[in-house]
N, C-alpha and C. Protein backbone atom coordinates (compact mmCIF):
# COMPACT_ATOMS: atom_id res chain seq x y z
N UNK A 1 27.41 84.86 -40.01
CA UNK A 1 27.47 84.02 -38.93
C UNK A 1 26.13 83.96 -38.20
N UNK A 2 25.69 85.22 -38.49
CA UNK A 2 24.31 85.21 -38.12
C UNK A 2 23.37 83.93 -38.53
N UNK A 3 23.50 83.88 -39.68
CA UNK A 3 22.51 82.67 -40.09
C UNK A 3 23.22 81.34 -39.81
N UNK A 4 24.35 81.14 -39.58
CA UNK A 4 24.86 80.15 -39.07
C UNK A 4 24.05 79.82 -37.53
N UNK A 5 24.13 80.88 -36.47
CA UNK A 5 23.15 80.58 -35.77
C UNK A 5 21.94 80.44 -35.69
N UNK A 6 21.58 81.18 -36.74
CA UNK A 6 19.83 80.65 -36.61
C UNK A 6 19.41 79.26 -37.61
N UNK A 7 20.23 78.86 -38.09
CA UNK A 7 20.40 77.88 -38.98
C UNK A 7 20.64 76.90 -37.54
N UNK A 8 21.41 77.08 -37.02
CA UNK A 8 22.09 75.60 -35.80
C UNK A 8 20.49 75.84 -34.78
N UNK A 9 20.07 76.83 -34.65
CA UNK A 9 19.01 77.03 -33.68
C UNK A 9 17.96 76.39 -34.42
N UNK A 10 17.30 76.19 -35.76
CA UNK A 10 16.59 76.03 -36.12
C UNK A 10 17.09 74.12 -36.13
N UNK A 11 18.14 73.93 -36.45
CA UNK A 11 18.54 72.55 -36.59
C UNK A 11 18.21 71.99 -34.92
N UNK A 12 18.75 72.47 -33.61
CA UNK A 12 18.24 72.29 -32.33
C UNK A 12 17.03 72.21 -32.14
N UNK A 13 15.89 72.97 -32.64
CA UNK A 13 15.01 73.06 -32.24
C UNK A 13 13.72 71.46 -33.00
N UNK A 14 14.63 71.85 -34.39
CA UNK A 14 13.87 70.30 -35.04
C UNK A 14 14.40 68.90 -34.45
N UNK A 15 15.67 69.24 -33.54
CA UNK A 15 16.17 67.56 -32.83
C UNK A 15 15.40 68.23 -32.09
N UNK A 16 14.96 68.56 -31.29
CA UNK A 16 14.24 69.05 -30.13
C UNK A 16 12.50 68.25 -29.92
N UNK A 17 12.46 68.51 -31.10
CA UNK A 17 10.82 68.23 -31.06
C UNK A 17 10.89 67.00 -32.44
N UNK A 18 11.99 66.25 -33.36
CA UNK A 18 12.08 64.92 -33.09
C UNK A 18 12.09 64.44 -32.04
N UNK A 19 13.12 64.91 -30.96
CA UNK A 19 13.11 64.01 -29.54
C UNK A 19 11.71 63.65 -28.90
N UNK A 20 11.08 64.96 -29.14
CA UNK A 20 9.89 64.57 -28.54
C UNK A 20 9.00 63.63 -28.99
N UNK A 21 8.57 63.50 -30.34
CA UNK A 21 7.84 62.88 -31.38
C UNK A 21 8.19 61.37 -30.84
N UNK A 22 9.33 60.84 -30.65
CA UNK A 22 10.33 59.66 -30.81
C UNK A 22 9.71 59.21 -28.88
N UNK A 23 9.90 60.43 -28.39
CA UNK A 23 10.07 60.34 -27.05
C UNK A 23 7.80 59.14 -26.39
N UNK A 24 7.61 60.34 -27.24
CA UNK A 24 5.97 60.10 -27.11
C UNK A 24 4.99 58.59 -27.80
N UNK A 25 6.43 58.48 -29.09
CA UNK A 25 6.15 56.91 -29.87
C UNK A 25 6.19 56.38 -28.84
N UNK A 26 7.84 56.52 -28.20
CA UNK A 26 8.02 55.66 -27.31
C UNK A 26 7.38 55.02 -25.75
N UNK A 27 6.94 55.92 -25.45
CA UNK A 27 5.95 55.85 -23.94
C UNK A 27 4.53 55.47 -24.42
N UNK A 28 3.90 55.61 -25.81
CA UNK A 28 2.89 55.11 -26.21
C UNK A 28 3.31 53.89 -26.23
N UNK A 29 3.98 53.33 -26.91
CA UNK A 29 4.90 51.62 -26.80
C UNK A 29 4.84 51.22 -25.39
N UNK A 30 5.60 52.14 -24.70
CA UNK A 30 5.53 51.42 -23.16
C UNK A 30 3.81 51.40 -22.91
N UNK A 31 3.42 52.08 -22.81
CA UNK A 31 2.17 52.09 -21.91
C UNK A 31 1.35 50.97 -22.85
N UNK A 32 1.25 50.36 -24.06
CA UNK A 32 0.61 49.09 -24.45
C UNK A 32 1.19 47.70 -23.82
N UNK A 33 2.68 47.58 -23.92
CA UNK A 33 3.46 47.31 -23.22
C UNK A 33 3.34 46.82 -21.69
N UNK A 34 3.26 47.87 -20.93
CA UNK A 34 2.65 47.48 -19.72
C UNK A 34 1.89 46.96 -19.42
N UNK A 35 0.60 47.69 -20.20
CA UNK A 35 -1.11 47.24 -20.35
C UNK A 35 -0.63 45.90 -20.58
N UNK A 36 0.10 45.29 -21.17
CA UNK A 36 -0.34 43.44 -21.60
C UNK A 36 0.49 43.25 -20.33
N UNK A 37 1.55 43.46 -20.25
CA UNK A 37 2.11 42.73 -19.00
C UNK A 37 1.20 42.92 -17.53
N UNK A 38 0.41 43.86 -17.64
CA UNK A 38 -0.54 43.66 -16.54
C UNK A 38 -1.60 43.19 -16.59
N UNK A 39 -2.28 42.63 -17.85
CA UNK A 39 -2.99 41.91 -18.01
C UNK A 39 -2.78 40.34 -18.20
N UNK A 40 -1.28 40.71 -18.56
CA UNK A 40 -0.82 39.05 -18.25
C UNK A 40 -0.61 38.81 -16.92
N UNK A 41 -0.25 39.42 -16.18
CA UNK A 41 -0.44 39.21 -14.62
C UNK A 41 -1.09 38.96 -13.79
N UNK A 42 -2.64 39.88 -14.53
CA UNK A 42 -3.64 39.39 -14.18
C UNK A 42 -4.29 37.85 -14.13
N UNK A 43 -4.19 37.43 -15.60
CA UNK A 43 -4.39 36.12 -15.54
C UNK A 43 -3.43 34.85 -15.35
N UNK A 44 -1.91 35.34 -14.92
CA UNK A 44 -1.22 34.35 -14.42
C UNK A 44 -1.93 34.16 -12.59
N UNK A 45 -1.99 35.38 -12.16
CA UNK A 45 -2.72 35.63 -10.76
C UNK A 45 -3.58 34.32 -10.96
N UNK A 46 -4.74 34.69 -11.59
CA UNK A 46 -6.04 33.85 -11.26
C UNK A 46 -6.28 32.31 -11.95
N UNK A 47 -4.90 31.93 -12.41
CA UNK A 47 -4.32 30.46 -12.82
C UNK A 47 -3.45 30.21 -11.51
N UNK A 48 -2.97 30.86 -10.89
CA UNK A 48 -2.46 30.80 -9.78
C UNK A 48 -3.15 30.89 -8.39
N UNK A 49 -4.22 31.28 -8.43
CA UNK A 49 -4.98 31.35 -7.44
C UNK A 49 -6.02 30.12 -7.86
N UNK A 50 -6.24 28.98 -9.09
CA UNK A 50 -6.96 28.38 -9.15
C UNK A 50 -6.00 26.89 -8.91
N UNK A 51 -4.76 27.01 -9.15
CA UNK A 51 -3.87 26.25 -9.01
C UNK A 51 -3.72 25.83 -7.21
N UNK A 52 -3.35 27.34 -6.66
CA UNK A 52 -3.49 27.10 -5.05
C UNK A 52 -4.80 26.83 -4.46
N UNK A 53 -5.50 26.39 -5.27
CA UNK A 53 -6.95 25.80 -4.44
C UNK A 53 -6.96 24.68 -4.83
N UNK A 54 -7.08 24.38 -5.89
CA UNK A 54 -6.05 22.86 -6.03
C UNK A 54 -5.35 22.04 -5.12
N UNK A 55 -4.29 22.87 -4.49
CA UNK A 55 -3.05 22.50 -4.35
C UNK A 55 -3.44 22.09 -3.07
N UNK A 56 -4.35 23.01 -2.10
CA UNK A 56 -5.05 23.20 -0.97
C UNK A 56 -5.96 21.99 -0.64
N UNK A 57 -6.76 21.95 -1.73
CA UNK A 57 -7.89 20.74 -1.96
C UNK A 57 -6.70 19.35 -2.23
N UNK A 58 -6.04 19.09 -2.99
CA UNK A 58 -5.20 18.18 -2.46
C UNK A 58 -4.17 17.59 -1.08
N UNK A 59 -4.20 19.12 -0.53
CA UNK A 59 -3.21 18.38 0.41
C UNK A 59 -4.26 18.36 1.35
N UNK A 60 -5.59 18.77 1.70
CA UNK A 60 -6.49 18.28 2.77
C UNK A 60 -6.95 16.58 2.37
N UNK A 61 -6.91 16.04 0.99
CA UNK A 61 -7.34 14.92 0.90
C UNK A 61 -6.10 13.94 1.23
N UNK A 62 -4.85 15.09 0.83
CA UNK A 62 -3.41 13.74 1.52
C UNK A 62 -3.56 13.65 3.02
N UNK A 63 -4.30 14.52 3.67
CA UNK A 63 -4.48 14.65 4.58
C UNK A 63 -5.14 13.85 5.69
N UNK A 64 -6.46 13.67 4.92
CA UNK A 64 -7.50 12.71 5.33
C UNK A 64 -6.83 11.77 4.67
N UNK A 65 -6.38 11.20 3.93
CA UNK A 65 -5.77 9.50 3.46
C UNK A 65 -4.69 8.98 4.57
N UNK A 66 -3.91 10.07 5.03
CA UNK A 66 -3.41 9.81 5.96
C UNK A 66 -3.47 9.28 6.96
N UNK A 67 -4.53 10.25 7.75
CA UNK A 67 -5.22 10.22 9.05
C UNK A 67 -6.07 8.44 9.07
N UNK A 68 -6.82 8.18 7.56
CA UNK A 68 -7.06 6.85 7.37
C UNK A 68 -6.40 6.06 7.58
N UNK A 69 -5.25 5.70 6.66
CA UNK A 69 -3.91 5.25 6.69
C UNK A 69 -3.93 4.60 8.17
N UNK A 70 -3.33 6.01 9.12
CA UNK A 70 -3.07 5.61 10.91
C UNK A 70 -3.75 4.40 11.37
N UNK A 71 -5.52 5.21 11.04
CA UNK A 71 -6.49 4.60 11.88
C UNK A 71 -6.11 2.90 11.23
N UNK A 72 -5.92 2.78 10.43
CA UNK A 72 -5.74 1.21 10.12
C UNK A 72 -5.07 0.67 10.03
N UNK A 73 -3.61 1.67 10.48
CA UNK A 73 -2.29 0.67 11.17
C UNK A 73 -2.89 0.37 12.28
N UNK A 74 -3.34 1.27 12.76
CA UNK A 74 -3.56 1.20 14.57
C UNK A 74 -4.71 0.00 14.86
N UNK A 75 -5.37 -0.18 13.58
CA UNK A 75 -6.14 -1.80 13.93
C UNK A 75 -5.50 -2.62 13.54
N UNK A 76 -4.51 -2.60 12.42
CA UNK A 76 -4.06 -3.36 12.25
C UNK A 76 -2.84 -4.21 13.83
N UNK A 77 -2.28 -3.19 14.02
CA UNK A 77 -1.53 -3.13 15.07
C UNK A 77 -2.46 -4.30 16.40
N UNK A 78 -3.24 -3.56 16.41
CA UNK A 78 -4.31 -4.42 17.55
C UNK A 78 -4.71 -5.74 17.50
N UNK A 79 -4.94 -5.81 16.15
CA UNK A 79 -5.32 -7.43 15.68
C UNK A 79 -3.55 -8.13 15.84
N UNK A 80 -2.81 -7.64 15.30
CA UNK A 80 -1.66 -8.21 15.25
C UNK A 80 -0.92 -8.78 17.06
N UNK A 81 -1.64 -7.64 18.13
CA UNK A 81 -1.02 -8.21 19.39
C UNK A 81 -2.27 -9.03 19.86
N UNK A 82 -3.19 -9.28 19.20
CA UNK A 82 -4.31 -10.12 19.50
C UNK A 82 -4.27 -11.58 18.51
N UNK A 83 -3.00 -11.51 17.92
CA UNK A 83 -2.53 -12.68 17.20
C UNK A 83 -1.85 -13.65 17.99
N UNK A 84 -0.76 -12.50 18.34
CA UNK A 84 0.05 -12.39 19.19
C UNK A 84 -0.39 -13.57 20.42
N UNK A 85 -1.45 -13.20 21.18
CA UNK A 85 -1.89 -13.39 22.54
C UNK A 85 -1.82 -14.46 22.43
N UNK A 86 -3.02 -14.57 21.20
CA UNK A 86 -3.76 -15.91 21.19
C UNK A 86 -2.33 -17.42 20.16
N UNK A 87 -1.67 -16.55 19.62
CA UNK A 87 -0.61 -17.74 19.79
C UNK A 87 0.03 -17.89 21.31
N UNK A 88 0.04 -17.08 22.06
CA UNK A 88 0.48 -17.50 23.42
C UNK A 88 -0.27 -18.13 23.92
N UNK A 89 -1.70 -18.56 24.16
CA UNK A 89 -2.71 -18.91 24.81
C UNK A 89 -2.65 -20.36 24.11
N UNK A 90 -2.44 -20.28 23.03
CA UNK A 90 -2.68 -21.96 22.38
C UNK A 90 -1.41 -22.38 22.51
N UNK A 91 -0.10 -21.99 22.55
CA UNK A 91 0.92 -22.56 23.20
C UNK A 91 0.40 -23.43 24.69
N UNK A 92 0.19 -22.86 25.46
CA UNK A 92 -0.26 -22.69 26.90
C UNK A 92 -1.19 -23.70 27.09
N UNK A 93 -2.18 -23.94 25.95
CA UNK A 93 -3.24 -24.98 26.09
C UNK A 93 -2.78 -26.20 25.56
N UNK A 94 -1.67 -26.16 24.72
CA UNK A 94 -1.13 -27.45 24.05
C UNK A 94 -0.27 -28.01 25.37
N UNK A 95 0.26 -27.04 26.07
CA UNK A 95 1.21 -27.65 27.21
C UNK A 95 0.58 -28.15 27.93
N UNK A 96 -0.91 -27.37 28.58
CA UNK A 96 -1.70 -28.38 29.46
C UNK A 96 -2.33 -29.53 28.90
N UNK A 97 -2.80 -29.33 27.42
CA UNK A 97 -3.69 -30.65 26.75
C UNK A 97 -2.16 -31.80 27.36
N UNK A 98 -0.99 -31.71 26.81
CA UNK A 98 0.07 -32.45 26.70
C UNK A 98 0.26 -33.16 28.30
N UNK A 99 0.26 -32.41 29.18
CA UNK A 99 0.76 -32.34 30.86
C UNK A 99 -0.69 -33.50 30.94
N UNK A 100 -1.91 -33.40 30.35
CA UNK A 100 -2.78 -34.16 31.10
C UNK A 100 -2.92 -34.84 30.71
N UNK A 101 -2.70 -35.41 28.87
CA UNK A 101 -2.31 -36.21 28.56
C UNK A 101 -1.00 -37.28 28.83
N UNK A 102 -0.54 -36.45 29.52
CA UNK A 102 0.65 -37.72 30.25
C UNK A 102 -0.14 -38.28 31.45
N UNK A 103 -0.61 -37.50 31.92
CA UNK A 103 -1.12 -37.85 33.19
C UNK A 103 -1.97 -38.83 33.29
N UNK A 104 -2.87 -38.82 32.15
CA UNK A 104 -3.62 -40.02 31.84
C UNK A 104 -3.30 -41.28 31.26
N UNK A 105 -2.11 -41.02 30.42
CA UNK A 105 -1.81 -42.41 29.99
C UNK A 105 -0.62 -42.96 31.21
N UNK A 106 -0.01 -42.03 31.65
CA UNK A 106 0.70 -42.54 32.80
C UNK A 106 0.37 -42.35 34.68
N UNK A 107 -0.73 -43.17 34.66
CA UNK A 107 -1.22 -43.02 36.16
C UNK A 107 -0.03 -42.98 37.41
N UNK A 108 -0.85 -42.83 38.46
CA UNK A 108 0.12 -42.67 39.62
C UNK A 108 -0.35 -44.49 39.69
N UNK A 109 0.41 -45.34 40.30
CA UNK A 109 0.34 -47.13 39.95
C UNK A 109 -1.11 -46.60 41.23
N UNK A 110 -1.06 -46.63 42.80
CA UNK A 110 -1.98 -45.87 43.36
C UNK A 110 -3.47 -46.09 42.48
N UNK A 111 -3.91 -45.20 41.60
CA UNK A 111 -4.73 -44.80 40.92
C UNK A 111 -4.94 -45.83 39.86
N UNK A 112 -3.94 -46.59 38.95
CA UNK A 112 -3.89 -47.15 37.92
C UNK A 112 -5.01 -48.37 38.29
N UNK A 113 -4.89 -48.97 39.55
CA UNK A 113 -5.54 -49.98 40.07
C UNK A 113 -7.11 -49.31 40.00
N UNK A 114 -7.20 -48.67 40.96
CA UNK A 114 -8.42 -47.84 40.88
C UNK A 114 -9.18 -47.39 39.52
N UNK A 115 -8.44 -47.16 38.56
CA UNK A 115 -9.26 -46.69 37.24
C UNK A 115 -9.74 -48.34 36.83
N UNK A 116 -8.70 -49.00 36.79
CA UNK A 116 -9.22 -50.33 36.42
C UNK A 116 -10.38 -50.75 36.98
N UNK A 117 -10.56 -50.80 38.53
CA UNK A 117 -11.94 -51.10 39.17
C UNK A 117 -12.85 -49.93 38.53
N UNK A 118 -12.60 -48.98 38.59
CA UNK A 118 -14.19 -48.17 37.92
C UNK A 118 -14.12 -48.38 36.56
N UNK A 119 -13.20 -48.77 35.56
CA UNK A 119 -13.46 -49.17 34.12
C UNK A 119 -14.32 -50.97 34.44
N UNK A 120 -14.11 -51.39 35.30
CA UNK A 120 -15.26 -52.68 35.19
C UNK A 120 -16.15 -52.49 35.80
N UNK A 121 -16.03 -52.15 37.17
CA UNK A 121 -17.68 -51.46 37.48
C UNK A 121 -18.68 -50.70 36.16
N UNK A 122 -17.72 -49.93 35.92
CA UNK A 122 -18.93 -49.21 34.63
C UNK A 122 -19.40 -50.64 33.45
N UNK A 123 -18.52 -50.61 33.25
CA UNK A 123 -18.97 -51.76 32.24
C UNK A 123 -19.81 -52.65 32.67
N UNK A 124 -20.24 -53.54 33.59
CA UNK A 124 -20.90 -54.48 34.68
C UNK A 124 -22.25 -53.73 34.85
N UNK A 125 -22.12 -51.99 35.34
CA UNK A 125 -22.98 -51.14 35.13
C UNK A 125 -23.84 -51.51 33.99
N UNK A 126 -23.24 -50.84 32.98
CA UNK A 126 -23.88 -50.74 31.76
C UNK A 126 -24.58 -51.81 31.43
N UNK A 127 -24.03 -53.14 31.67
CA UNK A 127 -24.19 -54.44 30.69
C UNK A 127 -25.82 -54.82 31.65
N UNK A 128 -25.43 -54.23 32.82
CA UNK A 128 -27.05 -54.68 33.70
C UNK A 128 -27.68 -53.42 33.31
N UNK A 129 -27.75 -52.90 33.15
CA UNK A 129 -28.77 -51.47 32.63
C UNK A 129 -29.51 -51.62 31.49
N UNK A 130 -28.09 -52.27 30.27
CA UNK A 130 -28.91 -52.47 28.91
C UNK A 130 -29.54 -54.00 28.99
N UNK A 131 -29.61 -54.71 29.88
CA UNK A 131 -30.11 -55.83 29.98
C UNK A 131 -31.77 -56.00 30.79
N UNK A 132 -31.54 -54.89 31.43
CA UNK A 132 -32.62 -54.66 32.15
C UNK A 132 -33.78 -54.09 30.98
N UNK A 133 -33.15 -52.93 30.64
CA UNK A 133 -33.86 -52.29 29.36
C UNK A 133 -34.80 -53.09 28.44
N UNK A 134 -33.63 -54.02 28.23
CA UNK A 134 -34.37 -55.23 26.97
C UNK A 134 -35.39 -56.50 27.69
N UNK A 135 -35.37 -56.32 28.73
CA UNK A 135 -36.50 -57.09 29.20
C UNK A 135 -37.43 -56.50 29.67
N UNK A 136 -37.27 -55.50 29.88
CA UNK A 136 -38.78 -54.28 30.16
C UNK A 136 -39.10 -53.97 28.53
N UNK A 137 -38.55 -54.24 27.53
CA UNK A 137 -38.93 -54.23 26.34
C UNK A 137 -39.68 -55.02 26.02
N UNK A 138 -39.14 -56.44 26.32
CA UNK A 138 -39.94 -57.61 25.84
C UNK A 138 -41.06 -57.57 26.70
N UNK A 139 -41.08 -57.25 27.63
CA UNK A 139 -42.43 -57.29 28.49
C UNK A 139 -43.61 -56.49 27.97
N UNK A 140 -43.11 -55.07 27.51
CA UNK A 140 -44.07 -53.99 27.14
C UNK A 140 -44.62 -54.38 25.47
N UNK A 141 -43.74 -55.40 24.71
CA UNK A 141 -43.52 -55.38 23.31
C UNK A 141 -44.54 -56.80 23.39
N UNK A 142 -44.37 -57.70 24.25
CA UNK A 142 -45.78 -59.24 24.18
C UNK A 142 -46.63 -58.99 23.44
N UNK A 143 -47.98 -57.61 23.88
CA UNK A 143 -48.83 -57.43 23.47
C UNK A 143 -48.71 -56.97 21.85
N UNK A 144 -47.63 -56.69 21.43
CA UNK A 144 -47.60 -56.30 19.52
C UNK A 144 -47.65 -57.11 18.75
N UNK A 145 -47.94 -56.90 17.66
CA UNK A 145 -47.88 -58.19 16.86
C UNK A 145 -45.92 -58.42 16.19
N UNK A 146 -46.50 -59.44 15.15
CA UNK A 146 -45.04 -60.19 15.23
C UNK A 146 -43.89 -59.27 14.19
N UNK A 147 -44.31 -58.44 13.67
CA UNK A 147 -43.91 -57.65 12.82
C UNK A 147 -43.15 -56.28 13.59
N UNK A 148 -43.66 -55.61 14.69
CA UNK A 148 -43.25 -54.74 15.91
C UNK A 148 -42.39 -55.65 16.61
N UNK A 149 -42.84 -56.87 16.76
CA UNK A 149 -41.26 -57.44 17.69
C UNK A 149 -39.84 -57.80 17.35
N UNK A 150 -40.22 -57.85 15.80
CA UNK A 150 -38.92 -58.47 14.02
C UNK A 150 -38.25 -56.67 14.56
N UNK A 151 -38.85 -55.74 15.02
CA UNK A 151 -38.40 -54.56 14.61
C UNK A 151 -37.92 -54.15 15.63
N UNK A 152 -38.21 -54.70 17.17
CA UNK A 152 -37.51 -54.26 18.64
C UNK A 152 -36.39 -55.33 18.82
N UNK A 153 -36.18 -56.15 17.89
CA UNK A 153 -35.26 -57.47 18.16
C UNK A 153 -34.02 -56.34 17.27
N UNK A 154 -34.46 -55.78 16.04
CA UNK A 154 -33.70 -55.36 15.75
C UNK A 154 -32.86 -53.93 16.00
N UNK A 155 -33.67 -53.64 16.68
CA UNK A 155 -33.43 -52.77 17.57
C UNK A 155 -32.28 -52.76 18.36
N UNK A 156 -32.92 -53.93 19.44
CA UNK A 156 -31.91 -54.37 20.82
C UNK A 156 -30.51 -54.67 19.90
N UNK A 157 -30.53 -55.27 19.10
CA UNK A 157 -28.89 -55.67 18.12
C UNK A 157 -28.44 -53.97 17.97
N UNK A 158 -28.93 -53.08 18.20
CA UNK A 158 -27.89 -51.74 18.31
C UNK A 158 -27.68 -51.32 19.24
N UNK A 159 -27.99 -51.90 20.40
CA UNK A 159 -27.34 -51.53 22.11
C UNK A 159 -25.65 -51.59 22.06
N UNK A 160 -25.22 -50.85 22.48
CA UNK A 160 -23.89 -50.71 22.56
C UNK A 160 -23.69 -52.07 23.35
N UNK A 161 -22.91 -52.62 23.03
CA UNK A 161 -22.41 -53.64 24.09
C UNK A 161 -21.57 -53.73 24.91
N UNK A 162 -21.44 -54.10 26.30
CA UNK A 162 -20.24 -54.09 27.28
C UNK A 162 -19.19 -53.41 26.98
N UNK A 163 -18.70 -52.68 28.15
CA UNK A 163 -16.97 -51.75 27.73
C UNK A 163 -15.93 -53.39 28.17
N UNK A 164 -15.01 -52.93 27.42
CA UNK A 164 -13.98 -53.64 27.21
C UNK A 164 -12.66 -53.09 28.09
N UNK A 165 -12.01 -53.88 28.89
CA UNK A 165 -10.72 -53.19 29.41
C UNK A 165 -9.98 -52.20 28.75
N UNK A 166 -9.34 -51.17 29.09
CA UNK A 166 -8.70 -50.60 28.45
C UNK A 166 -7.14 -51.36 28.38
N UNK A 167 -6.21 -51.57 27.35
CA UNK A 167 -4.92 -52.02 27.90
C UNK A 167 -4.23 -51.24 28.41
N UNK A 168 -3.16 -51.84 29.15
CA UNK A 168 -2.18 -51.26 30.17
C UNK A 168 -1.32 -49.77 29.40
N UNK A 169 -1.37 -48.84 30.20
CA UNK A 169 -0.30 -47.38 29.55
C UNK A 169 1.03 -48.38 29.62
N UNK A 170 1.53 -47.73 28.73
CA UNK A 170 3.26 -48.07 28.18
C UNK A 170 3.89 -47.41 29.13
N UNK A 171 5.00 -47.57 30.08
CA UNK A 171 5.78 -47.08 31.39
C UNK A 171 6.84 -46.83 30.74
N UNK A 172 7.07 -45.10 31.08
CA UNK A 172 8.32 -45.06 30.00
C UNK A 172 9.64 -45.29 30.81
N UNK A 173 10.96 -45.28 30.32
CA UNK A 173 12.05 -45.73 30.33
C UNK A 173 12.62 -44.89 31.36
C-alpha cells in the first residue's frame, strides 16, 4: 500500500506541475493577448481622437454657416420690410397722382373760367414773343447773304406755333 501511495503522490505531483506548465502556456497566451488588445486600443484611441477633431472642425464650420445663414435672413428680412414700405409709399403716390388728377380734369367751374383766361393769355403771350423774335431776326439777318436767310426762313418754320384751347373736362354723372 505503500507504493500505492507513493505511486498516487508521484501521480499528484506530475498533475501538479502539468497544472503549472498549462497554467504558464496559459498566462503567456493572455499576456500576448492583452498586449494586442492594448495596442488595439491604442490605435482605436488615436482614430478616435483624429475623428473628434474632425467632428470639432466640422461643427465650428456648421457653426459659422449658420451664424452666415442669420446674417442674411436678417438682410434679407430688411430688404423685404423695405419692399414692404415702398409698396406702401407707391400706393400713397398713385392715390395722390389720382386725387390731382381729378382735380385737374375736373375744376372747381370758379377756376375752370380762370384756367381758360390764362390758357389764352399764354398763348397770345407766346404768339407775340415768337413774333417779335422773328422780326429781330429779320432785322439782324438783312445784312447776310441770300443763302443764311433760305436757312433762318427755315428756321422760323420750327417755332412752335400758338397754344390751342384745351377742350372742355367731361363732368361726371
Amino acid at each position: 500500500m505503500e507504493i500505492l501511495l507513493y505511486v498516487s503522490a508521484a501521480i499528484a505531483a506530475l498533475s501538479l506541475l502539468l497544472i503549472a506548465v498549462f497554467v504558464m502556456i496559459t498566462l503567456k497566451s493572455a499576456k500576448a493577448t492583452m498586449n494586442e488588445v492594448s495596442e488595439t486600443l491604442t490605435n482605436m484611441q488615436g482614430k478616435l481622437n483624429g475623428i473628434t477633431d474632425q467632428a470639432n472642425e466640422l461643427l465650428a464650420n456648421t457653426n459659422r454657416i449658420t451664424e452666415d445663414v442669420e446674417r442674411k435672413m436678417q438682410s434679407l428680412n430688411s430688404v423685404s420690410k423695405t419692399a414692404e414700405k415702398l409698396d406702401d409709399s407707391t400706393v400713397h403716390m398713385n392715390k395722390s397722382f389720382q386725387s390731382l388728377s381729378e382735380q385737374i380734369s375736373n375744376p372747381d367751374p370758379k377756376h375752370k373760367d380762370l384756367m381758360q383766361k390764362a390758357n389764352t393769355i399764354t398763348g397770345i403771350i407766346a404768339s407775340i414773343y415768337f413774333r417779335a423774335k422773328r422780326e429781330k431776326a429779320k432785322q439782324t439777318n438783312a445784312s447776310y447773304s441770300a443763302k443764311q436767310s433760305d436757312q433762318k426762313r427755315g428756321q422760323q418754320n420750327l417755332l412752335p406755333s400758338p397754344q390751342k384751347r384745351l377742350p372742355e373736362p367731361k363732368q361726371k354723372n
